[in-house]
C-alpha atoms as a PDB file:
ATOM      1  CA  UNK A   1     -21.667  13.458  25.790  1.00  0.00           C
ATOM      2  CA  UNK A   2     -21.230  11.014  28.719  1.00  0.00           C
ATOM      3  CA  UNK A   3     -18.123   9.376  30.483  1.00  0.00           C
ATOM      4  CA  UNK A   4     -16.344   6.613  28.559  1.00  0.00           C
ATOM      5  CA  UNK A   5     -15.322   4.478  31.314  1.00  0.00           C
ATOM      6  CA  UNK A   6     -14.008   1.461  28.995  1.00  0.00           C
ATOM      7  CA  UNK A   7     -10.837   0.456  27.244  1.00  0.00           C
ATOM      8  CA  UNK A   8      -6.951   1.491  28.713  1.00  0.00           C
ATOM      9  CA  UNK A   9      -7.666   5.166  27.981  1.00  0.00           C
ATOM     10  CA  UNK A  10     -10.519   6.230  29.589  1.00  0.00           C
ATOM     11  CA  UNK A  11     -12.551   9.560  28.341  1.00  0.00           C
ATOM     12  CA  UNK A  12     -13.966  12.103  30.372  1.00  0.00           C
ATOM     13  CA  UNK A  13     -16.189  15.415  30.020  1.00  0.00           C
ATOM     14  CA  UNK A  14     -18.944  15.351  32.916  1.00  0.00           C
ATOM     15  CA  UNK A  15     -18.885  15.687  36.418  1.00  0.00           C
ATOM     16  CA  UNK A  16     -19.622  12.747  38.489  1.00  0.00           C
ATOM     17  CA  UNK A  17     -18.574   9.542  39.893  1.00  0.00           C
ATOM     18  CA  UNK A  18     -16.343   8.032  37.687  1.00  0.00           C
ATOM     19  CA  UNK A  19     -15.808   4.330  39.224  1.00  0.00           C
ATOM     20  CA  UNK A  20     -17.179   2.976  42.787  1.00  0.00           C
ATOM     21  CA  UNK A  21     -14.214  -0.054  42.863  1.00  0.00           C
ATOM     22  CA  UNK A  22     -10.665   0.758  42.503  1.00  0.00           C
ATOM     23  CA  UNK A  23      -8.444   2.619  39.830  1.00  0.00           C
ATOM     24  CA  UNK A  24      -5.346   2.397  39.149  1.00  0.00           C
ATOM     25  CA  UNK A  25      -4.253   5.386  37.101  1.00  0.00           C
ATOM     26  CA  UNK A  26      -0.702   5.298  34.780  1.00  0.00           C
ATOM     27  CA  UNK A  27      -1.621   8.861  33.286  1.00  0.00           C
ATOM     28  CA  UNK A  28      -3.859  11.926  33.424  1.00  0.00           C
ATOM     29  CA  UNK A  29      -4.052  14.166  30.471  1.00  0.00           C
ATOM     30  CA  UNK A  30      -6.430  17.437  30.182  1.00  0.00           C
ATOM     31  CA  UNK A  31      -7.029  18.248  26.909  1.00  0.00           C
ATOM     32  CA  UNK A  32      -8.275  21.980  27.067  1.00  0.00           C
ATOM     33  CA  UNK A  33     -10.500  24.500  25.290  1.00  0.00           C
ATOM     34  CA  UNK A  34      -9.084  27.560  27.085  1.00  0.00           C
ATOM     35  CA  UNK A  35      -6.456  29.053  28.923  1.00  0.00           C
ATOM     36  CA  UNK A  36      -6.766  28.067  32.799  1.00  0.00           C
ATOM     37  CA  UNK A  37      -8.541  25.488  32.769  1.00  0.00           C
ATOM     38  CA  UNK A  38      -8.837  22.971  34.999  1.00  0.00           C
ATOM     39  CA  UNK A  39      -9.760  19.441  36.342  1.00  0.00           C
ATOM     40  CA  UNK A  40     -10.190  17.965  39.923  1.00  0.00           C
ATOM     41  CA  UNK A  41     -10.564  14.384  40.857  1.00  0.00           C
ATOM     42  CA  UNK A  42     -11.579  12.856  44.322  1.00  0.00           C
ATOM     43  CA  UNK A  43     -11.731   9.941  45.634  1.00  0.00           C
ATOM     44  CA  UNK A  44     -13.167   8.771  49.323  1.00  0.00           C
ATOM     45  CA  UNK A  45     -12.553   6.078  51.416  1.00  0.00           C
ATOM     46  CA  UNK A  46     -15.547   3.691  52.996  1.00  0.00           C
ATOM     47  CA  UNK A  47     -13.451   2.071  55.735  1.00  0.00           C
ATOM     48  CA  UNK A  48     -10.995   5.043  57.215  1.00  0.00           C
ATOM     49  CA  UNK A  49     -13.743   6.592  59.399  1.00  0.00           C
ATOM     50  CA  UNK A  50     -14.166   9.322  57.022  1.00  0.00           C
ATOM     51  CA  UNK A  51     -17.371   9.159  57.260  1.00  0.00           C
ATOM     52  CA  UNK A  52     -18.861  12.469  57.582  1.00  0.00           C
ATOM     53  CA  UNK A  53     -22.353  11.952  58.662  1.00  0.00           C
ATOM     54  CA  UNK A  54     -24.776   8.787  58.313  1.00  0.00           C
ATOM     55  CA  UNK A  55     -28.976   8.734  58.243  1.00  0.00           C
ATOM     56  CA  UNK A  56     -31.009   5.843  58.377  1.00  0.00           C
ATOM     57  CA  UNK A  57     -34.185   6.493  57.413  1.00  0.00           C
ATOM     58  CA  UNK A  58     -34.284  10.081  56.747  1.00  0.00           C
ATOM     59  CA  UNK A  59     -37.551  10.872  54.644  1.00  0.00           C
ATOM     60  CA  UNK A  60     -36.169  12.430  51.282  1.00  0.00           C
ATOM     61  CA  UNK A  61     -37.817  14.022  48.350  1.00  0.00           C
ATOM     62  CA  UNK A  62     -35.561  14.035  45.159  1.00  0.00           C
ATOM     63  CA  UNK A  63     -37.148  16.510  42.407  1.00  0.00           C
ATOM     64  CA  UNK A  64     -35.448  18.481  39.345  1.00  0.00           C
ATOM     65  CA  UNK A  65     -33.126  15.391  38.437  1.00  0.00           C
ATOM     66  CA  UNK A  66     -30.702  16.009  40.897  1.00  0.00           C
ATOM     67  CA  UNK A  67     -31.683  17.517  43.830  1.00  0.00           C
ATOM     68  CA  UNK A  68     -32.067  15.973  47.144  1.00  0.00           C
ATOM     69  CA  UNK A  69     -34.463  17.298  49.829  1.00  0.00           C
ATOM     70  CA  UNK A  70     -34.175  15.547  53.647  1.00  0.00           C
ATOM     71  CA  UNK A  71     -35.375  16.374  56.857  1.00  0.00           C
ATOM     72  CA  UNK A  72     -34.963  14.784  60.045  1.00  0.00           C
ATOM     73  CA  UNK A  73     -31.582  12.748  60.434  1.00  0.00           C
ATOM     74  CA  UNK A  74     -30.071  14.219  57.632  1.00  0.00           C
ATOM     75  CA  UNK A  75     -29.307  18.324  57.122  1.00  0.00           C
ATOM     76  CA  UNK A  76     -26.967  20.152  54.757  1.00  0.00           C
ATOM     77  CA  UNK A  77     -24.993  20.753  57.822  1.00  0.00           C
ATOM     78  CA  UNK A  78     -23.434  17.656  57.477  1.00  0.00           C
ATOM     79  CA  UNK A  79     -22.652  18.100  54.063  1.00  0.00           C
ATOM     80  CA  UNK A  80     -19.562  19.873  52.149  1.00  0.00           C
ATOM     81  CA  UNK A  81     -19.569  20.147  48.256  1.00  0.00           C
ATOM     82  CA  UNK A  82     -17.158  18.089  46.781  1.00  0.00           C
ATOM     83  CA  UNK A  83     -18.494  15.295  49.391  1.00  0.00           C
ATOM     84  CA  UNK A  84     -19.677  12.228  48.200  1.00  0.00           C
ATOM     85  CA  UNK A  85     -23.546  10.879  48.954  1.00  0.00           C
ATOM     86  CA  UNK A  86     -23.748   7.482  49.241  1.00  0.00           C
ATOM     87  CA  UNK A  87     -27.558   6.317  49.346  1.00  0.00           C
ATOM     88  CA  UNK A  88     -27.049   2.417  50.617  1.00  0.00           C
ATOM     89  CA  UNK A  89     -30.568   1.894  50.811  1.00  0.00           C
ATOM     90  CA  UNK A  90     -33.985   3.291  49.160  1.00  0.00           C
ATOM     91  CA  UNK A  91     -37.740   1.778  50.324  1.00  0.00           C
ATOM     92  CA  UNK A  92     -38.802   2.581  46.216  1.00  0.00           C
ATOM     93  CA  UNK A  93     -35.836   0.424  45.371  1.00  0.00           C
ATOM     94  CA  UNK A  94     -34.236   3.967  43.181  1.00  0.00           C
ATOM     95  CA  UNK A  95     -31.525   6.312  43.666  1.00  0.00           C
ATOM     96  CA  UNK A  96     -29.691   3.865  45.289  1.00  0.00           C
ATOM     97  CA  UNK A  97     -25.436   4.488  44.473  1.00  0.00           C
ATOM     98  CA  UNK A  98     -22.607   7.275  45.026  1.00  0.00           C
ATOM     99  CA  UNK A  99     -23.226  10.970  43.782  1.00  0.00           C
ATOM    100  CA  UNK A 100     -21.258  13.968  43.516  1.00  0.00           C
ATOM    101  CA  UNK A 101     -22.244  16.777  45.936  1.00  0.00           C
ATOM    102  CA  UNK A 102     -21.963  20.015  43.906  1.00  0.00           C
ATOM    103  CA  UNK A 103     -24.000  22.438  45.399  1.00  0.00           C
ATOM    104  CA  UNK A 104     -25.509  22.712  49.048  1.00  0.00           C
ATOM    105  CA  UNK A 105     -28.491  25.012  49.950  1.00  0.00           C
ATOM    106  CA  UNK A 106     -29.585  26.284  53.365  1.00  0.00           C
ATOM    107  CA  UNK A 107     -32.789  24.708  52.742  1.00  0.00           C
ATOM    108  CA  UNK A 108     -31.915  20.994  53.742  1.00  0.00           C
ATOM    109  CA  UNK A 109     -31.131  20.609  49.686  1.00  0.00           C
ATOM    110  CA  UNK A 110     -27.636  19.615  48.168  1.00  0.00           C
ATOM    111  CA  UNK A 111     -27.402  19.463  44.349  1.00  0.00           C
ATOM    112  CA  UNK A 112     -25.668  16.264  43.144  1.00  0.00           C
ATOM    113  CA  UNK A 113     -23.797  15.360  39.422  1.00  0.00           C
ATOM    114  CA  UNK A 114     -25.909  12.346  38.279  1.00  0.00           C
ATOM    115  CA  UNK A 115     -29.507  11.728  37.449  1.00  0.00           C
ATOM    116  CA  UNK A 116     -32.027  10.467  40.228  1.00  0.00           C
ATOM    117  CA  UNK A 117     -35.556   9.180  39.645  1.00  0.00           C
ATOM    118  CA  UNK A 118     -37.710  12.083  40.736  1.00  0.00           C
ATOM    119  CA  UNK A 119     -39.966  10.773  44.642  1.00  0.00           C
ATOM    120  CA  UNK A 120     -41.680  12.561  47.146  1.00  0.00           C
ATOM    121  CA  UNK A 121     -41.452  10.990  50.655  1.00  0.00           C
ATOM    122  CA  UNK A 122     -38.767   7.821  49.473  1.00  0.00           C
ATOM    123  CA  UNK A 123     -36.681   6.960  53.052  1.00  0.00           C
ATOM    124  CA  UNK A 124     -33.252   6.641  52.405  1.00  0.00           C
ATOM    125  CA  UNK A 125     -30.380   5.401  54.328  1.00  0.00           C
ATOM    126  CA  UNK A 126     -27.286   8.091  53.147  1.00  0.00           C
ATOM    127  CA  UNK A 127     -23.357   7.828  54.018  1.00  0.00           C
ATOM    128  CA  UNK A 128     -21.803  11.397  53.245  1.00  0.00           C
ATOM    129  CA  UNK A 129     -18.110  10.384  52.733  1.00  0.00           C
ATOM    130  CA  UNK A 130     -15.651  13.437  52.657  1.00  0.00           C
ATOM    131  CA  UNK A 131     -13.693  13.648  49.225  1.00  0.00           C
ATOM    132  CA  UNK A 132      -9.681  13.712  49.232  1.00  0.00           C
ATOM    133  CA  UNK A 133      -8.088  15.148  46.108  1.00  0.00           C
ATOM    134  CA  UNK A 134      -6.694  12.792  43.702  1.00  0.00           C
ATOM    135  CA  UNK A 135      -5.568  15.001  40.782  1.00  0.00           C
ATOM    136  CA  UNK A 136      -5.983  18.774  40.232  1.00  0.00           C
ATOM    137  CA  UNK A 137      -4.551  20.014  36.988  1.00  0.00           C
ATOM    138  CA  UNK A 138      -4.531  23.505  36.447  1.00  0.00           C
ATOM    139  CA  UNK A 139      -3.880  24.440  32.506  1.00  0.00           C
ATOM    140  CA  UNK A 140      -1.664  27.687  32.226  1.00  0.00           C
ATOM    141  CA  UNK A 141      -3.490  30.890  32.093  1.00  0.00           C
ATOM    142  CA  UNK A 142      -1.469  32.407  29.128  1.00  0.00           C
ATOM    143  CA  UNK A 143      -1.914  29.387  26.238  1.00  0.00           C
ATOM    144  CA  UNK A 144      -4.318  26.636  24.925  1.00  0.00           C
ATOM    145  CA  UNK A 145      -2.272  23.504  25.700  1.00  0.00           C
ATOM    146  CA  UNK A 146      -2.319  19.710  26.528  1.00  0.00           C
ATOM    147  CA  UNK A 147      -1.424  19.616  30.291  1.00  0.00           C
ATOM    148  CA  UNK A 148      -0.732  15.998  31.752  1.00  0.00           C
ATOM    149  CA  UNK A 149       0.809  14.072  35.004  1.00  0.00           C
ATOM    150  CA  UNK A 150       2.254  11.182  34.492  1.00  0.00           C
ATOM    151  CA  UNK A 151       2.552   8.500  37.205  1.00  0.00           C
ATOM    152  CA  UNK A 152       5.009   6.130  35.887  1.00  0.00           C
ATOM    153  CA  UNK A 153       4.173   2.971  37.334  1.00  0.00           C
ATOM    154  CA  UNK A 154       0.936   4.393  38.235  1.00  0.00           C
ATOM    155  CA  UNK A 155      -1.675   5.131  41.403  1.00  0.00           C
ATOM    156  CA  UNK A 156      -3.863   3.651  42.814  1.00  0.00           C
ATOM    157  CA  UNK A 157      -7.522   5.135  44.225  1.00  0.00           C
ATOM    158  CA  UNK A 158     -10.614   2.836  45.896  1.00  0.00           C
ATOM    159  CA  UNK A 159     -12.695   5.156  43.742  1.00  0.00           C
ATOM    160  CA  UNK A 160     -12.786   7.851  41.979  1.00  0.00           C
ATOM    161  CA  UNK A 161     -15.337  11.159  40.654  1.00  0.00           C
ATOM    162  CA  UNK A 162     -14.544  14.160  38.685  1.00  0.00           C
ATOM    163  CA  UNK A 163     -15.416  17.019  40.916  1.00  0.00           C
ATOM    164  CA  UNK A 164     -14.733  19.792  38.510  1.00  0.00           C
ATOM    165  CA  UNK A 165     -14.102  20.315  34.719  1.00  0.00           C
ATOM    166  CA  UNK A 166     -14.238  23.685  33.416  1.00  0.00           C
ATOM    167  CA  UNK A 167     -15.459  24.899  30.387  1.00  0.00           C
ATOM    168  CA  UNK A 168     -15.600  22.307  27.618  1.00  0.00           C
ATOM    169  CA  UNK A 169     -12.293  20.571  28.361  1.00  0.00           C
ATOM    170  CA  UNK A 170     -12.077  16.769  28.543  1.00  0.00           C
ATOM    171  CA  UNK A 171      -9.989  14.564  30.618  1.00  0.00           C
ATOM    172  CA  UNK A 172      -8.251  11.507  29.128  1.00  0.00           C
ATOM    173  CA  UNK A 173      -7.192   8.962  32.086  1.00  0.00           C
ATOM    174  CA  UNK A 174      -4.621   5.552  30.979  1.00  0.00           C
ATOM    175  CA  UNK A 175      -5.538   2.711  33.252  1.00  0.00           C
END
């Protein structure tokens, strides 16, 4: 399945950027398959100078789907999983948006939720934006139960991606 991102209830069961522009959530609800599981939601902000790392014009290979190769400018050492990859600018024109990092190799490749056009030698301009937690919900480890958190009024996030979601629960967010 894929992300429902429409409506006042939105429905969610894969990792990945969920919205680039601003959320405002009233309610989170995890509806699990098993006992302890668990979601976690970032977000990350563009203009607080949490900007990790930048590279302009790093040359990149992206194979596999979602994996992102880079020498030069850019290096796993500047990334963290749980980061968010922001490619600003691509000279093919693809892969150009805000990606999940979910795994990070010690060969200069990080693994990212999402789908990229698969190029050898594309330059990219990246911002690697470190992700601050929005909601972790943590299902107890005893029973099968609907867990939520309820924000009254409600919360809002410039953005937001669902970093983790284990097993084959799904996340129900009221905007």
């Amino acid at each position: 399945m894929a992300n429902d991102v429409t409506g006042l209830v939105w429905h969610l069961d894969t990792v990945g950027v969920v919205s680039s522009t601003p959320v405002h959530m009233k309610k989170v609800v995890l509806n699990i398959n098993a006992a302890a599981d668990a979601v976690l939601m970032n977000y990350w902000n563009r203009y607080s100078g949490d900007t990790r790392s930048t590279a302009d014009g790093a040359t990149t290979t992206t194979s596999g789907t979602n994996t992102i190769t880079s020498t030069g400018a850019f290096t796993t050492a500047k990334v963290i999983v749980g980061d968010i990859i922001e490619i600003t600018h691509s000279s093919t024109g693809n892969n150009v948006g805000s990606y999940v990092v979910i795994t990070r190799t010690n060969d200069d490749a990080i693994v990212i939720a999402g789908t990229l056009t698969n190029e050898a030698g594309a330059v990219y301009t990246f911002k690697i934006y470190k992700g601050h937690r929005a909601v972790y919900i943590l299902s107890p480890g005893t029973e099968k139960a609907q867990t939520e958190m309820d924000f009254n009024e409600g919360v809002d996030y410039p953005n937001l991606a669902l970093y983790t979601l284990t097993s084959s629960a799904t996340v129900d967010i009221y905007v």
